[in-house]
N, C-alpha and C. Protein backbone atom coordinates (compact mmCIF):
# COMPACT_ATOMS: atom_id res chain seq x y z
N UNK A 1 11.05 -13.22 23.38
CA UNK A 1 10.03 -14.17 23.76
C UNK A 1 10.55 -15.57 23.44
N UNK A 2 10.18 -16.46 24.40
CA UNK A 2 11.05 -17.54 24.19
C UNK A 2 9.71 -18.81 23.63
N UNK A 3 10.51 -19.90 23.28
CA UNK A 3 10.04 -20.63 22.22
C UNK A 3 8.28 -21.07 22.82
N UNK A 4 8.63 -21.27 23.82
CA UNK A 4 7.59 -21.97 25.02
C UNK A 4 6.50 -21.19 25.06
N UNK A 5 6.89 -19.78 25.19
CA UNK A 5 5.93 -18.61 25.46
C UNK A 5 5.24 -18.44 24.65
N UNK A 6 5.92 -18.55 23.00
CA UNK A 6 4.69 -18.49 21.73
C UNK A 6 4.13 -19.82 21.70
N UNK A 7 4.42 -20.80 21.95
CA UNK A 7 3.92 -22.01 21.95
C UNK A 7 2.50 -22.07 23.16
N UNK A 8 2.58 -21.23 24.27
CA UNK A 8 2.00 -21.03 25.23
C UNK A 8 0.96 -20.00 24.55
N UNK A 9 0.98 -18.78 24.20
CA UNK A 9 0.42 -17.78 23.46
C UNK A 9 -0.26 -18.55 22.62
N UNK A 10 0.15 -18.98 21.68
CA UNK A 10 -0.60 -19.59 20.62
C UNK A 10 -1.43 -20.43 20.60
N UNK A 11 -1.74 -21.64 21.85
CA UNK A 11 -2.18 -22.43 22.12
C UNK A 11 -3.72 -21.82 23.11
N UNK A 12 -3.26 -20.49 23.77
CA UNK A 12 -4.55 -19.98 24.34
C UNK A 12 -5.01 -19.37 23.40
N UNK A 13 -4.45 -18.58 22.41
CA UNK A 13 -5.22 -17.49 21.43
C UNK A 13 -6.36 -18.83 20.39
N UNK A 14 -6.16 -19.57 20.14
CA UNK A 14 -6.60 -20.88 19.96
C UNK A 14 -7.82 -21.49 20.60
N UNK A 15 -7.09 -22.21 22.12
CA UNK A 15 -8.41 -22.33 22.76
C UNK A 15 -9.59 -21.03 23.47
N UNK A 16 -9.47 -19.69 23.01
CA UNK A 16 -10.25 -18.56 23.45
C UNK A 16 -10.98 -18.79 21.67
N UNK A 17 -10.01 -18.74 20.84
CA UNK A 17 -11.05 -18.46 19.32
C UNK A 17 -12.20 -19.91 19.21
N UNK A 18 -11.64 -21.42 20.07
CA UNK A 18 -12.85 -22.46 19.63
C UNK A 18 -14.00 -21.80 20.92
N UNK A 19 -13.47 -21.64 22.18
CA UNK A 19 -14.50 -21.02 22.91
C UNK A 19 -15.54 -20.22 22.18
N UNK A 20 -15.40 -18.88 22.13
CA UNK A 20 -16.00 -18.20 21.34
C UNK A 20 -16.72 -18.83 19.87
N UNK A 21 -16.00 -19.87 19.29
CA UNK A 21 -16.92 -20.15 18.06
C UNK A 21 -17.97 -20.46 18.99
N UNK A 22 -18.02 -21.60 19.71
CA UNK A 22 -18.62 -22.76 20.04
C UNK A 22 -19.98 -22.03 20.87
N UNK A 23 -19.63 -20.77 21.54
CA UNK A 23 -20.49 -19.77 22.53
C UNK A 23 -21.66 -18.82 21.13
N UNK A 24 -20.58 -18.68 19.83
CA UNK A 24 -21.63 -18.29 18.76
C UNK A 24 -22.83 -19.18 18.34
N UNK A 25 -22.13 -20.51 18.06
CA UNK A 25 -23.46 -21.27 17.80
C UNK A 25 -24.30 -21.69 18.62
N UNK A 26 -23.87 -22.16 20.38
CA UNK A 26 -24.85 -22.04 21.27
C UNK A 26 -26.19 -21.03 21.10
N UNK A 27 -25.21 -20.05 20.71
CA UNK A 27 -26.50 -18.37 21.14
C UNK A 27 -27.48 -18.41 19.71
N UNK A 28 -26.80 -19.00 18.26
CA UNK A 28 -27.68 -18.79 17.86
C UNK A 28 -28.43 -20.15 17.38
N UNK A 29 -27.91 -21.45 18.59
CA UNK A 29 -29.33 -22.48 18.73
C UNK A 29 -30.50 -22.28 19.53
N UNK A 30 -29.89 -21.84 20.35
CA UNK A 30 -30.78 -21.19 22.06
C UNK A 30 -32.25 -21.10 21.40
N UNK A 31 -32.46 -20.18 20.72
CA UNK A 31 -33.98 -19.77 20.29
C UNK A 31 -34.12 -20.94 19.59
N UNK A 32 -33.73 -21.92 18.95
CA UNK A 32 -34.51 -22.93 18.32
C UNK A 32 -34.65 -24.34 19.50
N UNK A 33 -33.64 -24.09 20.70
CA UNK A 33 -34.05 -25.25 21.25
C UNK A 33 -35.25 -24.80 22.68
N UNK A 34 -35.36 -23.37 22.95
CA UNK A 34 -36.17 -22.62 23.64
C UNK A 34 -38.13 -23.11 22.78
N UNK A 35 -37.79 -23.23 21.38
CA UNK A 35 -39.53 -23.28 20.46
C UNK A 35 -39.42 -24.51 20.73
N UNK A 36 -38.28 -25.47 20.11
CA UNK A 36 -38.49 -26.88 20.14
C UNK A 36 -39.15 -27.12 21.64
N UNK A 37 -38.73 -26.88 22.94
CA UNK A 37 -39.02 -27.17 24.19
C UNK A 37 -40.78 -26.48 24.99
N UNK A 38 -40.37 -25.39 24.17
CA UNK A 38 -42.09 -25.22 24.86
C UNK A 38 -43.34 -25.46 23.46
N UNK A 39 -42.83 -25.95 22.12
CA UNK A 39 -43.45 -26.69 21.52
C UNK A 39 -44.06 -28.58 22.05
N UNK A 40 -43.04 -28.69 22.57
CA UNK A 40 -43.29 -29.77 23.70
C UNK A 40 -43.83 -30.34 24.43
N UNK A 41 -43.81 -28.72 25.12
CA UNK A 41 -44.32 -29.06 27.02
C UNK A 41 -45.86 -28.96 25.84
N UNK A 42 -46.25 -27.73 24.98
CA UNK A 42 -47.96 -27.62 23.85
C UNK A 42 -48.25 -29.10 23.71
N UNK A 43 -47.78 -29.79 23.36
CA UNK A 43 -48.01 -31.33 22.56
C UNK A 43 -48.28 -32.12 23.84
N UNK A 44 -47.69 -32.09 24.91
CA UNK A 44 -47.85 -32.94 25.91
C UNK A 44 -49.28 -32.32 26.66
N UNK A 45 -49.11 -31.14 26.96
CA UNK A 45 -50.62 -30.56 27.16
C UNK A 45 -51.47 -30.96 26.84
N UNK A 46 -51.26 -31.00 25.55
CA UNK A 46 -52.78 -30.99 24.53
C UNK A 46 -53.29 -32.72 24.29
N UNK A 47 -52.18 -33.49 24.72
CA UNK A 47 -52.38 -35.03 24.47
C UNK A 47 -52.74 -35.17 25.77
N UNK A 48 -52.90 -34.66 26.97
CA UNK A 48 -53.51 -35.09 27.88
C UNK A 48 -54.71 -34.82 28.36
N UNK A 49 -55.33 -33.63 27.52
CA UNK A 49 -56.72 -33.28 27.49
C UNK A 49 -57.38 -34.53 26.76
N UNK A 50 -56.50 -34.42 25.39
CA UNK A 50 -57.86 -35.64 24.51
C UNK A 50 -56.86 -37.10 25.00
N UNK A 51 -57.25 -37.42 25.81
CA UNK A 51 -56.93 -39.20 26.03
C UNK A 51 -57.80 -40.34 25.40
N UNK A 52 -56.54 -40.45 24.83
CA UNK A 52 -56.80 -41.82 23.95
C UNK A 52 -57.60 -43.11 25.06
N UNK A 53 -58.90 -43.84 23.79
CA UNK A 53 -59.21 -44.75 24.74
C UNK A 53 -58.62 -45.94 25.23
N UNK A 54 -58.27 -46.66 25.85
CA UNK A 54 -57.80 -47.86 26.34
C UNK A 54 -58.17 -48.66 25.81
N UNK A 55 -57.22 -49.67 25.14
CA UNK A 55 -57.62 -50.95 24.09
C UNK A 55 -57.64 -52.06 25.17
N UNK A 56 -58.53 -53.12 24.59
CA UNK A 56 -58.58 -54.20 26.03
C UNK A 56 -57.36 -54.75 26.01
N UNK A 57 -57.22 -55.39 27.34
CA UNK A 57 -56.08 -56.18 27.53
C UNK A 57 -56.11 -57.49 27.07
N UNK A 58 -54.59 -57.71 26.51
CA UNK A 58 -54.70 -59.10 25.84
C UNK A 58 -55.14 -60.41 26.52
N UNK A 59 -55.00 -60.31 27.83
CA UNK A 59 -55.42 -61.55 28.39
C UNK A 59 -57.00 -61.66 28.62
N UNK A 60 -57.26 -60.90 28.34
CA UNK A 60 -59.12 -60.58 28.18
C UNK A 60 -59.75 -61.48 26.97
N UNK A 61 -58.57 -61.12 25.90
CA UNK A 61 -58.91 -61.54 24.47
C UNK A 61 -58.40 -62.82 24.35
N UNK A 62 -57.41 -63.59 25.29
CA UNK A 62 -56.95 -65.07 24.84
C UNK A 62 -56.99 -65.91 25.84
N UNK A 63 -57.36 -67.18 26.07
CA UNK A 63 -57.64 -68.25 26.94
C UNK A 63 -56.24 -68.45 27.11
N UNK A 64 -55.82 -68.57 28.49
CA UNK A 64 -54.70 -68.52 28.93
C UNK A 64 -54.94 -70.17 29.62
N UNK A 65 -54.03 -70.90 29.76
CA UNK A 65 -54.24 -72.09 29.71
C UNK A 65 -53.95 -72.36 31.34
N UNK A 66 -55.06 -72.96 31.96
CA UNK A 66 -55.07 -73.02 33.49
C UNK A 66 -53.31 -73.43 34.52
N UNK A 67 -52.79 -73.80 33.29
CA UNK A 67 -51.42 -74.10 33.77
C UNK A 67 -49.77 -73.67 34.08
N UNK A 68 -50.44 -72.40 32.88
CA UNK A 68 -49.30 -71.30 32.69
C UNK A 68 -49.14 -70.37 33.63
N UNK A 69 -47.46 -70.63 33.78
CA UNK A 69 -47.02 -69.55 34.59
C UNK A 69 -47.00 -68.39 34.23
N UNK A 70 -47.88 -67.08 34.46
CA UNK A 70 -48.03 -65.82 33.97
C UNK A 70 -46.91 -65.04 34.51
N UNK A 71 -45.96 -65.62 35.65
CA UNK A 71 -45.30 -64.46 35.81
C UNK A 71 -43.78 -64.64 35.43
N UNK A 72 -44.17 -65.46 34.53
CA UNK A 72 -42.97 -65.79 33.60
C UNK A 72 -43.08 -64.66 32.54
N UNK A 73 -42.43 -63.39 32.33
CA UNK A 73 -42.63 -62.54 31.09
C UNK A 73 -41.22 -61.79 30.77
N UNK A 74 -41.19 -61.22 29.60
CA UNK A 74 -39.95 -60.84 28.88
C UNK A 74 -39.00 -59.97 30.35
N UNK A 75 -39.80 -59.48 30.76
CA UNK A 75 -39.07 -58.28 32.27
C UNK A 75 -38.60 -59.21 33.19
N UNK A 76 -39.23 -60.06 33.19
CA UNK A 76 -38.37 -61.76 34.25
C UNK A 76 -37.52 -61.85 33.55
N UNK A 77 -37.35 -62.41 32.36
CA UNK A 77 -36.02 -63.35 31.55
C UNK A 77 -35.00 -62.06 31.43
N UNK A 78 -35.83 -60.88 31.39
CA UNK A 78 -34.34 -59.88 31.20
C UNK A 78 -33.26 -59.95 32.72
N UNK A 79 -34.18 -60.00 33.46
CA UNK A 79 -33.10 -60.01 35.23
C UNK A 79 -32.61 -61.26 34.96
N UNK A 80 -32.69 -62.74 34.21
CA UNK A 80 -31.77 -64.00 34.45
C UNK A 80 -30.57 -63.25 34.32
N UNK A 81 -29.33 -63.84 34.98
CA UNK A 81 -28.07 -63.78 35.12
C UNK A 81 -27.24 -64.18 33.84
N UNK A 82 -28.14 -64.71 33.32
CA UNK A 82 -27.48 -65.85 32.02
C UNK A 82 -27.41 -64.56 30.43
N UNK A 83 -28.20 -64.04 30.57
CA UNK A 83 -28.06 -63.07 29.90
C UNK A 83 -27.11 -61.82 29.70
N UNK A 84 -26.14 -61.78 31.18
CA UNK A 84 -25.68 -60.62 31.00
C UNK A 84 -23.83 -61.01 31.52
């Protein structure tokens, strides 16, 4: 057997043993990310039966001054060019 061939051998017997680790711990996360996920979808269910009430809107609560540009807001200044 020539030098290459164990070098070749050795290098698959290798990448088959991280395969296999890596396929062990998958299998034994599976069941914890299977509860985590339909623990989930429960919580999202159940928060959409009891809906929270709606707090007023801030411009309800503050005199906005007849002059201000309202559609000046943080989601505008993020698209300026100057920023990015």
């Amino acid at each position: 057997m020539t030098d290459g061939a164990k070098a070749l051998t050795k290098r698959t017997a290798v990448s088959a043993l991280v395969v296999l680790l890596v396929l062990m711990v998958f299998r034994a996360l599976l069941l914890w990310v299977l509860v985590a996920l339909v623990g989930w979808w429960v919580w999202k269910a159940v928060s959409r039966r009891t809906a929270r009430p709606q707090l007023p809107r801030l411009r309800s609560l503050v005199h906005v001054h007849p002059g201000f540009d309202s559609s000046l807001s943080i989601r505008s200044l993020l698209k300026l060019p100057f920023l990015y």
